[in-house]
PDB file of N, CA and C in Angstrom:
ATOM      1  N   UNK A   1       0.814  -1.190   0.000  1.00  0.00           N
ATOM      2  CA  UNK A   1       0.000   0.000   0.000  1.00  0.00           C
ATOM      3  C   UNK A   1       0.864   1.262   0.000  1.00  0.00           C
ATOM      4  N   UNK A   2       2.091   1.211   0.887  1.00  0.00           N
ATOM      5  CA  UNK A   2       2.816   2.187   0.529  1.00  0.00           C
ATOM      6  C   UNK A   2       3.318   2.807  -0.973  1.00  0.00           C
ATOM      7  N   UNK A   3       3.442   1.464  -1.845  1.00  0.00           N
ATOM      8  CA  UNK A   3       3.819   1.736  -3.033  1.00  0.00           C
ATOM      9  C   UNK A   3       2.749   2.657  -3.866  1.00  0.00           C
ATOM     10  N   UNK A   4       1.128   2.743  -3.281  1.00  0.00           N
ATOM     11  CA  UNK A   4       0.744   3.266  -3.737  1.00  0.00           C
ATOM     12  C   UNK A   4       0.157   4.401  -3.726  1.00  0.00           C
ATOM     13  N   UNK A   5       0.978   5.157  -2.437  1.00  0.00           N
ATOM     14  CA  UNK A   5       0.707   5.982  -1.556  1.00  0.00           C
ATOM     15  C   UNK A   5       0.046   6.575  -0.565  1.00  0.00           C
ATOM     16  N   UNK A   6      -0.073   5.356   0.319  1.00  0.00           N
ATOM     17  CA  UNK A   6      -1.520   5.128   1.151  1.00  0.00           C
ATOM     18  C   UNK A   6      -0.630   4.667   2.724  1.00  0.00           C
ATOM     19  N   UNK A   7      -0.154   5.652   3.499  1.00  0.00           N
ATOM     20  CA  UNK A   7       0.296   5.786   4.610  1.00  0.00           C
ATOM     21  C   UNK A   7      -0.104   3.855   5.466  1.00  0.00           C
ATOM     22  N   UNK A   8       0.813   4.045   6.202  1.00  0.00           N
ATOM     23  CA  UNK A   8       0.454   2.821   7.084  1.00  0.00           C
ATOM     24  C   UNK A   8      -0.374   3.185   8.284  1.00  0.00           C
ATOM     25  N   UNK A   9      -0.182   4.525   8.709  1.00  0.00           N
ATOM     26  CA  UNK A   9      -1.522   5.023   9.654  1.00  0.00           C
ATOM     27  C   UNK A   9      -3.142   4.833   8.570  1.00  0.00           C
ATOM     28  N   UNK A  10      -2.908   5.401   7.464  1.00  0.00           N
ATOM     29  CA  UNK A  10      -4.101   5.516   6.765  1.00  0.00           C
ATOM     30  C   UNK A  10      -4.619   3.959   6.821  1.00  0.00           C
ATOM     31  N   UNK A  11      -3.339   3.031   6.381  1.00  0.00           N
ATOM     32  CA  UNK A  11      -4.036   2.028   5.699  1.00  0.00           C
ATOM     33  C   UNK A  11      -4.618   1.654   6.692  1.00  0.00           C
ATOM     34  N   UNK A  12      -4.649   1.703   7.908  1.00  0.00           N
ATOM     35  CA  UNK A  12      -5.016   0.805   9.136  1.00  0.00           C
ATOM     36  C   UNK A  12      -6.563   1.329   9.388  1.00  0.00           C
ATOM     37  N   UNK A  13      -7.187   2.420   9.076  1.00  0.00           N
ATOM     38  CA  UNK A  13      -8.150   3.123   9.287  1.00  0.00           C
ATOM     39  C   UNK A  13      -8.847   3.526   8.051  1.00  0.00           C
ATOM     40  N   UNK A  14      -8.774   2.773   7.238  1.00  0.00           N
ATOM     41  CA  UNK A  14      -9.600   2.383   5.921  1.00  0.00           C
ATOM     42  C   UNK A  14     -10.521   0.501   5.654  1.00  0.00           C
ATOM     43  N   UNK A  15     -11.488   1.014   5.276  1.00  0.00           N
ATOM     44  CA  UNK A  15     -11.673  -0.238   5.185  1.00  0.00           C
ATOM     45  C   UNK A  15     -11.813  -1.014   3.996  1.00  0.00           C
ATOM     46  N   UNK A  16     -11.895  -2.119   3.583  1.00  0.00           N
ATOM     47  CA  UNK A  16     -11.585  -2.669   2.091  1.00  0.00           C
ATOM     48  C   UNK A  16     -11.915  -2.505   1.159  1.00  0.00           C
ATOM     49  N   UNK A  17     -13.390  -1.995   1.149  1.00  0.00           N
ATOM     50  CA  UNK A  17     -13.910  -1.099  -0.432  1.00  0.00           C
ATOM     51  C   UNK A  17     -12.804  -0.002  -0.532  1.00  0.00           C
ATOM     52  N   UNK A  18     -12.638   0.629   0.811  1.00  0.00           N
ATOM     53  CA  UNK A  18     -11.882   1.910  -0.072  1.00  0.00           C
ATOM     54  C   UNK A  18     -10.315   1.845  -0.239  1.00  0.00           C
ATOM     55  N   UNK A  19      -9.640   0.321   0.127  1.00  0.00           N
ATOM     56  CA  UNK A  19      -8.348   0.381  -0.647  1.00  0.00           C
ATOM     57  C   UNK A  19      -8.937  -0.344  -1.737  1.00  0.00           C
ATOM     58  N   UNK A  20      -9.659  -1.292  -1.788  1.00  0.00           N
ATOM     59  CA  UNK A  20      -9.777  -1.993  -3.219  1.00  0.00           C
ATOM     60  C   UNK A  20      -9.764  -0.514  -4.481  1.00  0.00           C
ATOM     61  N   UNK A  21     -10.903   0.585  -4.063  1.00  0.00           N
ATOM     62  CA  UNK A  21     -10.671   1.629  -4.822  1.00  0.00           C
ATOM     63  C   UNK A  21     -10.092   2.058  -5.384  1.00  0.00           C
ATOM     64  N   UNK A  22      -8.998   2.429  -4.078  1.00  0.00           N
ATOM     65  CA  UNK A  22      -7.608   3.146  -4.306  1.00  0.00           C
ATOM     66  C   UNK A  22      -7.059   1.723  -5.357  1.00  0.00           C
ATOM     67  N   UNK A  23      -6.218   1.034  -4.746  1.00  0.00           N
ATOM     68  CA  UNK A  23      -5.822   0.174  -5.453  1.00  0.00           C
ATOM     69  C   UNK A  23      -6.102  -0.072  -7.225  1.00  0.00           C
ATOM     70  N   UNK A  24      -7.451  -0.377  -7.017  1.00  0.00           N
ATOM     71  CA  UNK A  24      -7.836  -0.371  -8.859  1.00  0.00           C
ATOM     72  C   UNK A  24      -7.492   1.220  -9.503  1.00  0.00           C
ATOM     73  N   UNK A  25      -7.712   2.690  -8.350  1.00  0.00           N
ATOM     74  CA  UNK A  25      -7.102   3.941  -8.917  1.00  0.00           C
ATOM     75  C   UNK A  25      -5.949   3.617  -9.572  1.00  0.00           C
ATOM     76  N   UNK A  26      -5.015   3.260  -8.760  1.00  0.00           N
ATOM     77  CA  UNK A  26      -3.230   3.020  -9.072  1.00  0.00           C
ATOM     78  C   UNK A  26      -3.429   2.647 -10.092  1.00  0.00           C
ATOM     79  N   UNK A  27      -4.297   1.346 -10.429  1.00  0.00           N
ATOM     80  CA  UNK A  27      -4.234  -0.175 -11.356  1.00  0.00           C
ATOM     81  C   UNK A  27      -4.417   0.757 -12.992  1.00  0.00           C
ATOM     82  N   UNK A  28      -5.550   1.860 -12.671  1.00  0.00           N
ATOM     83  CA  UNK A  28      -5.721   2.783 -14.040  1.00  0.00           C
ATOM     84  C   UNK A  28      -4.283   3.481 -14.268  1.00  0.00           C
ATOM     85  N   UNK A  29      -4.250   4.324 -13.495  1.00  0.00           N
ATOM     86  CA  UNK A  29      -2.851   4.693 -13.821  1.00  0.00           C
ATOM     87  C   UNK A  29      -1.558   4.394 -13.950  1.00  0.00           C
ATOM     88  N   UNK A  30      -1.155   3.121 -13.580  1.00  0.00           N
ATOM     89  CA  UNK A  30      -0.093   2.968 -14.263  1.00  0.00           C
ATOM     90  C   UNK A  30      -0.953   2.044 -15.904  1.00  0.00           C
ATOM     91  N   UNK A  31      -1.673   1.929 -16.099  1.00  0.00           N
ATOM     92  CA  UNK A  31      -2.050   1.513 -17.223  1.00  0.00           C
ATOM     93  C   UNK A  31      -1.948   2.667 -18.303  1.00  0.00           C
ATOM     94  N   UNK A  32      -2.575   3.685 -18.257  1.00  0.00           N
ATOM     95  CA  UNK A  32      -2.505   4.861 -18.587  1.00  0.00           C
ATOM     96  C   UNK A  32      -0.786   5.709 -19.056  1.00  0.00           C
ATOM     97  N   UNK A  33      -0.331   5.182 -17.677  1.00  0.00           N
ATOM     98  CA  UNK A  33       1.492   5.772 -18.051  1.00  0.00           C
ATOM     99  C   UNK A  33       2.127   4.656 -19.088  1.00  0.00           C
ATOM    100  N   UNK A  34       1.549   3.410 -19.008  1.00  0.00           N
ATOM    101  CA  UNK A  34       1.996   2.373 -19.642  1.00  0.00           C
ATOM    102  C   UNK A  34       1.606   3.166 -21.507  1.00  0.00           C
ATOM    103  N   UNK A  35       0.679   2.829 -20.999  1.00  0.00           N
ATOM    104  CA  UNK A  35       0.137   3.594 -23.063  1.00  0.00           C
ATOM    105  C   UNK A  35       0.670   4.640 -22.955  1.00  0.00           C
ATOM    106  N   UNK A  36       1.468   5.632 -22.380  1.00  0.00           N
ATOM    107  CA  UNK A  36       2.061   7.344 -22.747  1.00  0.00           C
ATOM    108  C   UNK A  36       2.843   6.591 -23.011  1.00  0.00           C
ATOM    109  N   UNK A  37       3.474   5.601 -22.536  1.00  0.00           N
ATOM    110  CA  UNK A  37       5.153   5.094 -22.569  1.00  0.00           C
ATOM    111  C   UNK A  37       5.433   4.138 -23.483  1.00  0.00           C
ATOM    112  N   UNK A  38       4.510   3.557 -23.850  1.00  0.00           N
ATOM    113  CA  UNK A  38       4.343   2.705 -25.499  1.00  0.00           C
ATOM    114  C   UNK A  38       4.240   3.790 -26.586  1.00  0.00           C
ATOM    115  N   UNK A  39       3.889   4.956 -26.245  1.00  0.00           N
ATOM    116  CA  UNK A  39       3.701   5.974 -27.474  1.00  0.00           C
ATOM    117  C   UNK A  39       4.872   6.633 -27.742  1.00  0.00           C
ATOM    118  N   UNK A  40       5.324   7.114 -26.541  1.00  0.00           N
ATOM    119  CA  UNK A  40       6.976   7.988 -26.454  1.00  0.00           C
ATOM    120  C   UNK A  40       7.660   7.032 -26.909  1.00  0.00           C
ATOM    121  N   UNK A  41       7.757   5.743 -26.564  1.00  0.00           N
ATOM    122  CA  UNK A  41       8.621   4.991 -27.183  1.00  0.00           C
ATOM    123  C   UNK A  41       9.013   4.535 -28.499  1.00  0.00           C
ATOM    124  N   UNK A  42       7.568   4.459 -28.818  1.00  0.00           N
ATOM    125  CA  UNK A  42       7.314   4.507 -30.718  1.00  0.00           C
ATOM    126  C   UNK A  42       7.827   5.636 -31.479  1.00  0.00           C
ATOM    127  N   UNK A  43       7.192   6.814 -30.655  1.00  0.00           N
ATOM    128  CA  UNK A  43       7.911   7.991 -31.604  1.00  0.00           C
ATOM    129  C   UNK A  43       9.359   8.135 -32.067  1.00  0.00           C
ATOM    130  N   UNK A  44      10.083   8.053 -30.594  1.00  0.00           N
ATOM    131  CA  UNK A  44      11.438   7.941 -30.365  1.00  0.00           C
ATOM    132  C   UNK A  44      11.793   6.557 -31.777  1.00  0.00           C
ATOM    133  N   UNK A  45      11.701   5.574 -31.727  1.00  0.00           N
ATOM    134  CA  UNK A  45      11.824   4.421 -32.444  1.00  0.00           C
ATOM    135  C   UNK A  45      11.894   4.899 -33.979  1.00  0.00           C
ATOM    136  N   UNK A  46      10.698   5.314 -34.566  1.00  0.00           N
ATOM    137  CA  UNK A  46      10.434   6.219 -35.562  1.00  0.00           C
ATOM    138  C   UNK A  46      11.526   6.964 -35.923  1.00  0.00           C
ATOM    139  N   UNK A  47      11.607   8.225 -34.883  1.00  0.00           N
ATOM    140  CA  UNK A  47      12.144   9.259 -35.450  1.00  0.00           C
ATOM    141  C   UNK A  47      13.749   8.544 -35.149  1.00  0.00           C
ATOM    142  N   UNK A  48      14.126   8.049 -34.888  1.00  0.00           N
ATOM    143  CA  UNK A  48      16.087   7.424 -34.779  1.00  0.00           C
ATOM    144  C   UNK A  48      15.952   6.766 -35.931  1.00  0.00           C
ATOM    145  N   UNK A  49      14.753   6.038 -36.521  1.00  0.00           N
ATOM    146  CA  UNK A  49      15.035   5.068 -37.675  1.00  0.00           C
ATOM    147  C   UNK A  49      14.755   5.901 -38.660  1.00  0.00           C
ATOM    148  N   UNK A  50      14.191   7.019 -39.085  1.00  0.00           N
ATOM    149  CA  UNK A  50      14.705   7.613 -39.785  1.00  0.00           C
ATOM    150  C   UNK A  50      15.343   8.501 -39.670  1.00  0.00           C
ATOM    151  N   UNK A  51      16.507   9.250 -39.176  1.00  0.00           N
ATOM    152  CA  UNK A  51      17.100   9.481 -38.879  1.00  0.00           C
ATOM    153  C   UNK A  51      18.408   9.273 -39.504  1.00  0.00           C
ATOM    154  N   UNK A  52      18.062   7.680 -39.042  1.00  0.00           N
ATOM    155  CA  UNK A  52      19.672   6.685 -39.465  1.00  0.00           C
ATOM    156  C   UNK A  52      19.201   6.212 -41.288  1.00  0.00           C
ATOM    157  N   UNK A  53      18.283   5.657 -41.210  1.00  0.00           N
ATOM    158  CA  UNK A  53      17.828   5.667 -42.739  1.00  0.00           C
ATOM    159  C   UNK A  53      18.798   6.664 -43.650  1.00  0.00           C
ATOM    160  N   UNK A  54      17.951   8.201 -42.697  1.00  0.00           N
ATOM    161  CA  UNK A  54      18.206   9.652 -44.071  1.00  0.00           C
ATOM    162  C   UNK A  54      20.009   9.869 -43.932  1.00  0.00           C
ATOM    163  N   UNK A  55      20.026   9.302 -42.592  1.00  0.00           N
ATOM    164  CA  UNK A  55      21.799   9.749 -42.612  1.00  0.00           C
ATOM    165  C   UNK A  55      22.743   8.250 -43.317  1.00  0.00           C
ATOM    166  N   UNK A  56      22.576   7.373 -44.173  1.00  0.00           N
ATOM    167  CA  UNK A  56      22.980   6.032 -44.648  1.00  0.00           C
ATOM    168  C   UNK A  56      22.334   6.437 -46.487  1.00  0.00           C
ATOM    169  N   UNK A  57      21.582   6.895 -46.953  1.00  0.00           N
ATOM    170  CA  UNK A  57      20.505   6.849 -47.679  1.00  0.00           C
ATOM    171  C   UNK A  57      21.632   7.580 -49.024  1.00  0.00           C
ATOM    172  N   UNK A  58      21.212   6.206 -50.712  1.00  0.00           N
ATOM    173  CA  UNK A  58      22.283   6.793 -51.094  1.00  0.00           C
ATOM    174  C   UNK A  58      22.228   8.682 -51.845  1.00  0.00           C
ATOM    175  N   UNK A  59      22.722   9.125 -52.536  1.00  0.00           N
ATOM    176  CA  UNK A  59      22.401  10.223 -52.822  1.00  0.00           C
ATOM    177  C   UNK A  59      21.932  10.600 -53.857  1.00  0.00           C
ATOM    178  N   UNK A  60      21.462   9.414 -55.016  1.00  0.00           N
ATOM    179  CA  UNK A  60      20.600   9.994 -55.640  1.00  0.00           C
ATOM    180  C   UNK A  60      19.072   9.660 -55.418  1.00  0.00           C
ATOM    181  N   UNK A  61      18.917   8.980 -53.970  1.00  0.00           N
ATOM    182  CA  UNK A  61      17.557   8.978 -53.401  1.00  0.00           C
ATOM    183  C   UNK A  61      16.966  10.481 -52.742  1.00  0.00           C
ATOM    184  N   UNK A  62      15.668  10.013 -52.455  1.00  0.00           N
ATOM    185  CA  UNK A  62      14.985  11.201 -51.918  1.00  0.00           C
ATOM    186  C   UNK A  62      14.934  11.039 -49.994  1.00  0.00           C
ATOM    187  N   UNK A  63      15.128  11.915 -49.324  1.00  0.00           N
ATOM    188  CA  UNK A  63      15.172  11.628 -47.676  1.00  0.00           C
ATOM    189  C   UNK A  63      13.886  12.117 -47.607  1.00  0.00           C
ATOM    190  N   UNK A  64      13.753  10.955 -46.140  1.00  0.00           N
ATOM    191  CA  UNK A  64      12.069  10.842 -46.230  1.00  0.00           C
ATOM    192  C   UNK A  64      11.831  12.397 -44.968  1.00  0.00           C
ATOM    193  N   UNK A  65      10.554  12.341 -45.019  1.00  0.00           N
ATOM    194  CA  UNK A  65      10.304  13.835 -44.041  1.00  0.00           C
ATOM    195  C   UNK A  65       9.644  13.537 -43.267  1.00  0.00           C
ATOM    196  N   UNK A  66       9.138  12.323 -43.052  1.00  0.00           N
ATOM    197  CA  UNK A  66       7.966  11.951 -42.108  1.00  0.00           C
ATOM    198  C   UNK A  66       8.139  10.604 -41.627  1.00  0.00           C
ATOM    199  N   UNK A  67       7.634  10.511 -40.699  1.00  0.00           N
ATOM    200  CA  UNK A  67       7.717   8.715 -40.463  1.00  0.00           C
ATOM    201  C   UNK A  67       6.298   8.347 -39.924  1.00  0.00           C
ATOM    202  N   UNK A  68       5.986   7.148 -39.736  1.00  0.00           N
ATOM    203  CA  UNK A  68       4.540   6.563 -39.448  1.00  0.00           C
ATOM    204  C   UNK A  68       4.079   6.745 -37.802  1.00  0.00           C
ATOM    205  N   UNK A  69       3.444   7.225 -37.501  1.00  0.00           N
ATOM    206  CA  UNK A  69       2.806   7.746 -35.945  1.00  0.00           C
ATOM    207  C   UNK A  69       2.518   6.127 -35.690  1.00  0.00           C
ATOM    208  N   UNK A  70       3.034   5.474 -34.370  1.00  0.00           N
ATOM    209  CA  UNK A  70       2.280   4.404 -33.736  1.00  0.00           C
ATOM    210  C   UNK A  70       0.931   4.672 -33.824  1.00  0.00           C
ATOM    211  N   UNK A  71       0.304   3.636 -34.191  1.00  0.00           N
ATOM    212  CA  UNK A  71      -1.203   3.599 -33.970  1.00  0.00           C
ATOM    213  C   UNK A  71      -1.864   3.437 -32.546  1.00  0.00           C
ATOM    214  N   UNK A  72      -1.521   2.478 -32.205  1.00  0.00           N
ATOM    215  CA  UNK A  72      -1.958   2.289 -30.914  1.00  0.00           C
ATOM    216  C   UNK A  72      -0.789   1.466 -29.438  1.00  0.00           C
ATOM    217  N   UNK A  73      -1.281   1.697 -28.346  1.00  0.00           N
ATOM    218  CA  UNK A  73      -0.569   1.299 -27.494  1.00  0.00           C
ATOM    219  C   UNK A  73      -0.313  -0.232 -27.799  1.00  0.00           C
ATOM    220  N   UNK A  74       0.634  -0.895 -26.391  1.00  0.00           N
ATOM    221  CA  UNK A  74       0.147  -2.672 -26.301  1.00  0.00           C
ATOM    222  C   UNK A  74      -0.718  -3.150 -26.093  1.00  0.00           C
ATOM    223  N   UNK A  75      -1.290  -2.315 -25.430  1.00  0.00           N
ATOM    224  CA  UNK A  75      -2.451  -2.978 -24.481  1.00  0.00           C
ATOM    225  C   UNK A  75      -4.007  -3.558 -25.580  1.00  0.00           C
ATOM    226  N   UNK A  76      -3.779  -1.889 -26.733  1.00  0.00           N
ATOM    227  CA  UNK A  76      -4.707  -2.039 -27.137  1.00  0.00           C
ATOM    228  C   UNK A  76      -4.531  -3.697 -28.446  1.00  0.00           C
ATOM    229  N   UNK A  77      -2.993  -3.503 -28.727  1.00  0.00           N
ATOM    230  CA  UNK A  77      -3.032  -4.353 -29.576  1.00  0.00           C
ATOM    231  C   UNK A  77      -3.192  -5.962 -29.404  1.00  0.00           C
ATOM    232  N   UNK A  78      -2.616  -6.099 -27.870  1.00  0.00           N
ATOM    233  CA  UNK A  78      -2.837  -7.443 -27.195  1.00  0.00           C
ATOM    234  C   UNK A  78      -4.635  -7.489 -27.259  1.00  0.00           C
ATOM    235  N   UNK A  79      -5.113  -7.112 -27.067  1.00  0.00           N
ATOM    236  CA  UNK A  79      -7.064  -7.243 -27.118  1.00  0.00           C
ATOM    237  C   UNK A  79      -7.240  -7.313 -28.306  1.00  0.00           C
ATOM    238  N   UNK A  80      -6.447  -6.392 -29.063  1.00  0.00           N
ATOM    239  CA  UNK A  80      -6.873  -7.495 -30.732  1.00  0.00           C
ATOM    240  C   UNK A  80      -6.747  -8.962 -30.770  1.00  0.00           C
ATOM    241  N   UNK A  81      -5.657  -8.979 -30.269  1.00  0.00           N
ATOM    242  CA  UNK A  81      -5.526 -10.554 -30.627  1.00  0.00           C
ATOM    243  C   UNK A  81      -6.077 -11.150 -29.791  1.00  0.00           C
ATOM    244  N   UNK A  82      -7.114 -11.190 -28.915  1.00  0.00           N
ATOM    245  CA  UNK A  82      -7.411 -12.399 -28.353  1.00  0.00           C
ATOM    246  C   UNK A  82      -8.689 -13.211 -28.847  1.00  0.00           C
ATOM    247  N   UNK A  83      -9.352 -14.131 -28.851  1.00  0.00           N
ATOM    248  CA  UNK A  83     -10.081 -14.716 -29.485  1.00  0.00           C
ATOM    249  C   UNK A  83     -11.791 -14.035 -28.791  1.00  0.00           C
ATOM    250  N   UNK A  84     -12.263 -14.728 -29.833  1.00  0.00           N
ATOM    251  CA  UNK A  84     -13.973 -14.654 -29.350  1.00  0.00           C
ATOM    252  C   UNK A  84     -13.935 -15.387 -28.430  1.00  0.00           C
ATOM    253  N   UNK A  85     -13.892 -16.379 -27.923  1.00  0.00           N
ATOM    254  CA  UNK A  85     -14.028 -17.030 -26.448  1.00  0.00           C
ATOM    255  C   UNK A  85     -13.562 -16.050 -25.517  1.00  0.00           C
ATOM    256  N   UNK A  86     -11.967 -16.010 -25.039  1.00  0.00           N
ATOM    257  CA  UNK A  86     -11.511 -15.067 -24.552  1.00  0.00           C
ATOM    258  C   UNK A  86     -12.298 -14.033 -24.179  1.00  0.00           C
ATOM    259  N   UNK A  87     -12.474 -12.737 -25.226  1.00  0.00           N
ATOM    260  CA  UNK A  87     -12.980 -11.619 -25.132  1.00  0.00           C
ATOM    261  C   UNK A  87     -14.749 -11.889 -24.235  1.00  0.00           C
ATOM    262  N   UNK A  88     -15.577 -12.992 -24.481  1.00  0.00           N
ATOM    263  CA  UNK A  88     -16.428 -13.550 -24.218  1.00  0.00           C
ATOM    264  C   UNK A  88     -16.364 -14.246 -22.638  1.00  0.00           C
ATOM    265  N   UNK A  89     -15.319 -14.577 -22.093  1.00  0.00           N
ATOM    266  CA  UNK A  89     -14.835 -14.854 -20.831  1.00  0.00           C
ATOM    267  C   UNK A  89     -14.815 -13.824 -20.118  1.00  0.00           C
ATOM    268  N   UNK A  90     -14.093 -12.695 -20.562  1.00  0.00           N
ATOM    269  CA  UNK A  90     -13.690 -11.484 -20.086  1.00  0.00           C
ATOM    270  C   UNK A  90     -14.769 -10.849 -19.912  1.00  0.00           C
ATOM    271  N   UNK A  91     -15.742 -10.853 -20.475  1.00  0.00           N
ATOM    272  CA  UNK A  91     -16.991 -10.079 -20.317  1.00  0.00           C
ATOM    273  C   UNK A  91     -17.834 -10.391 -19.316  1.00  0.00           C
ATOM    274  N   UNK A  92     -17.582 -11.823 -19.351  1.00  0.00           N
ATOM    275  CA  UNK A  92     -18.626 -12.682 -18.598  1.00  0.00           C
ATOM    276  C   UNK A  92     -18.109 -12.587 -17.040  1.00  0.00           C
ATOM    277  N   UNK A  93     -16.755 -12.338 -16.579  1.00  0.00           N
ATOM    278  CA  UNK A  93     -16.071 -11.791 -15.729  1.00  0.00           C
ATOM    279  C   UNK A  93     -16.487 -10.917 -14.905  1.00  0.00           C
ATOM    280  N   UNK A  94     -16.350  -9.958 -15.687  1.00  0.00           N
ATOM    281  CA  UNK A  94     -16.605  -8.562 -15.351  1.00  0.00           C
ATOM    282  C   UNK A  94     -17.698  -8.314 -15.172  1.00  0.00           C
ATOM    283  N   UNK A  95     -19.505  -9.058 -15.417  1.00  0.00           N
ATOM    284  CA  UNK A  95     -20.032  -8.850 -15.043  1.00  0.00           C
ATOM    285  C   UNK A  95     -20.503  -9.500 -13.676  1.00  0.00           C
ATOM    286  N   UNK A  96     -19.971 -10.445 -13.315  1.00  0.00           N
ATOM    287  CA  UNK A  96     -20.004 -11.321 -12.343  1.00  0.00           C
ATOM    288  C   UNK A  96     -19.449 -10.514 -11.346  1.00  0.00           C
ATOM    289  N   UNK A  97     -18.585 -10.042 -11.643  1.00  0.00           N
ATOM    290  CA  UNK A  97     -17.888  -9.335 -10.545  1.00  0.00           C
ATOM    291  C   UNK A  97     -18.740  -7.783 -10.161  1.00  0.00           C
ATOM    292  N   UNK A  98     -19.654  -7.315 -10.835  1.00  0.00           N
ATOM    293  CA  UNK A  98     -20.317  -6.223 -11.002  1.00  0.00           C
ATOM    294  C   UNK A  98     -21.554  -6.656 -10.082  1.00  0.00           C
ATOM    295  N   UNK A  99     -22.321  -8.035 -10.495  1.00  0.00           N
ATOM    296  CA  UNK A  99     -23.118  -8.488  -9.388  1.00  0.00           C
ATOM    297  C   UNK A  99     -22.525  -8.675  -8.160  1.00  0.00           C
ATOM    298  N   UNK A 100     -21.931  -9.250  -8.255  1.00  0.00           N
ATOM    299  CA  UNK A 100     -21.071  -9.616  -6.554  1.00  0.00           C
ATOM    300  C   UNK A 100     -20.546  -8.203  -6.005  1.00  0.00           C
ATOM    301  N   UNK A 101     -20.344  -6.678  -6.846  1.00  0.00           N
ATOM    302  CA  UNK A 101     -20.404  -5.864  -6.425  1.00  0.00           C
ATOM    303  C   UNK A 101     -21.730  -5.124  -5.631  1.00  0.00           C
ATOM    304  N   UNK A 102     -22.457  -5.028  -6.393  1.00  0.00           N
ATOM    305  CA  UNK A 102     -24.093  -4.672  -5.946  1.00  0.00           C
ATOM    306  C   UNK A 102     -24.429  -5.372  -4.459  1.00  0.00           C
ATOM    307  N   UNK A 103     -24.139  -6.801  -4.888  1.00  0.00           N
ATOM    308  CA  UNK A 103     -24.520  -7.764  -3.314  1.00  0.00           C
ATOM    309  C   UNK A 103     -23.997  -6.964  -2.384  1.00  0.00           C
ATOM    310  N   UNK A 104     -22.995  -6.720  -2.347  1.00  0.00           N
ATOM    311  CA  UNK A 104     -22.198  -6.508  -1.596  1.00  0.00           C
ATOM    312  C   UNK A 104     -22.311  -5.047  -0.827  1.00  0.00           C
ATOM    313  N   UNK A 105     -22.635  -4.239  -2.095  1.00  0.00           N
ATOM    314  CA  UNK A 105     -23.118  -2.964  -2.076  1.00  0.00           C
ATOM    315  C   UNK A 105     -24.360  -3.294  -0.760  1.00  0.00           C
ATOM    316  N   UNK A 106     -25.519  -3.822  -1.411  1.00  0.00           N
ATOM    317  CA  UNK A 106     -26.669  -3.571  -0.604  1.00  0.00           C
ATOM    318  C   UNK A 106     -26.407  -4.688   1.051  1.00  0.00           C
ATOM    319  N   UNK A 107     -25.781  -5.388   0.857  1.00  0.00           N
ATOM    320  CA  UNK A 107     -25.387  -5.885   2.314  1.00  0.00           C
ATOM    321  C   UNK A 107     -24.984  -4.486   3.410  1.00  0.00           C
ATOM    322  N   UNK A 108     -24.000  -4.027   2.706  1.00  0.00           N
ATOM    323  CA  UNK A 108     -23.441  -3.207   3.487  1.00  0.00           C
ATOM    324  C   UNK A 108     -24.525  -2.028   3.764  1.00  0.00           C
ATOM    325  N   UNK A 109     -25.515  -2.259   2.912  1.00  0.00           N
ATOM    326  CA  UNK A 109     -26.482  -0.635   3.205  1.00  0.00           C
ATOM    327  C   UNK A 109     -27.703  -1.522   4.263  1.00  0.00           C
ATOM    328  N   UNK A 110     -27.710  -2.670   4.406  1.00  0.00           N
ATOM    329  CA  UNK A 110     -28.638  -3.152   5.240  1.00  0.00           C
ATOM    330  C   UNK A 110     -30.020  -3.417   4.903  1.00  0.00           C
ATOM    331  N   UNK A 111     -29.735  -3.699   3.259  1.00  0.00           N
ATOM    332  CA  UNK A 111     -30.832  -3.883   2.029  1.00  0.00           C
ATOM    333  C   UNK A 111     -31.338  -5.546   1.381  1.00  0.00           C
TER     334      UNK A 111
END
């Protein structure tokens, strides 16, 4: 919990919905820095390869002026590839876990 900046006085005087919260907070954001950092990385990648291309390139060619923008992060491209089952698991997941949220919800409200 420290790692995610949640004091050891705090953590002791919180109760588990609200680190699970916090916790899944963190879980977005480093997901989020993850895709800035798949993008910076692409660009960078890009712009050195041509770079080295235009500085190797013989001279009665043309040097290029542009290079191809990453399309998308990993994250997004790993979910391409996963199958219809898969993606169909994953769904089926997440809503399970959405009921067992609610339960849980109205337990705690005394419902």
């Amino acid at each position: 919990m420290i790692a995610i900046g949640v004091s050891e006085k705090e953590f002791w005087t919180l109760n588990p919905r609200k680190v699970k919260v916090i916790a899944d907070g963190y879980r977005l954001k480093r997901q989020v820095n993850d895709e800035e950092m798949w993008m910076l990385g692409g660009y960078v990648f890009d712009a050195v390869s041509l770079a080295v291309s235009n500085a190797f390139r013989k001279k009665s060619q043309k040097a290029q002026m542009y290079f191809d923008v990453v399309k998308e992060p990993m994250t997004k491209q790993i979910e391409k590839n996963l199958s219809e089952e898969d993606k169909k698991q994953k769904t089926e997941l997440l809503f399970k876990n959405l009921e067992i949220m609610a339960a849980n919800y109205r337990l705690s409200q005394g419902k």
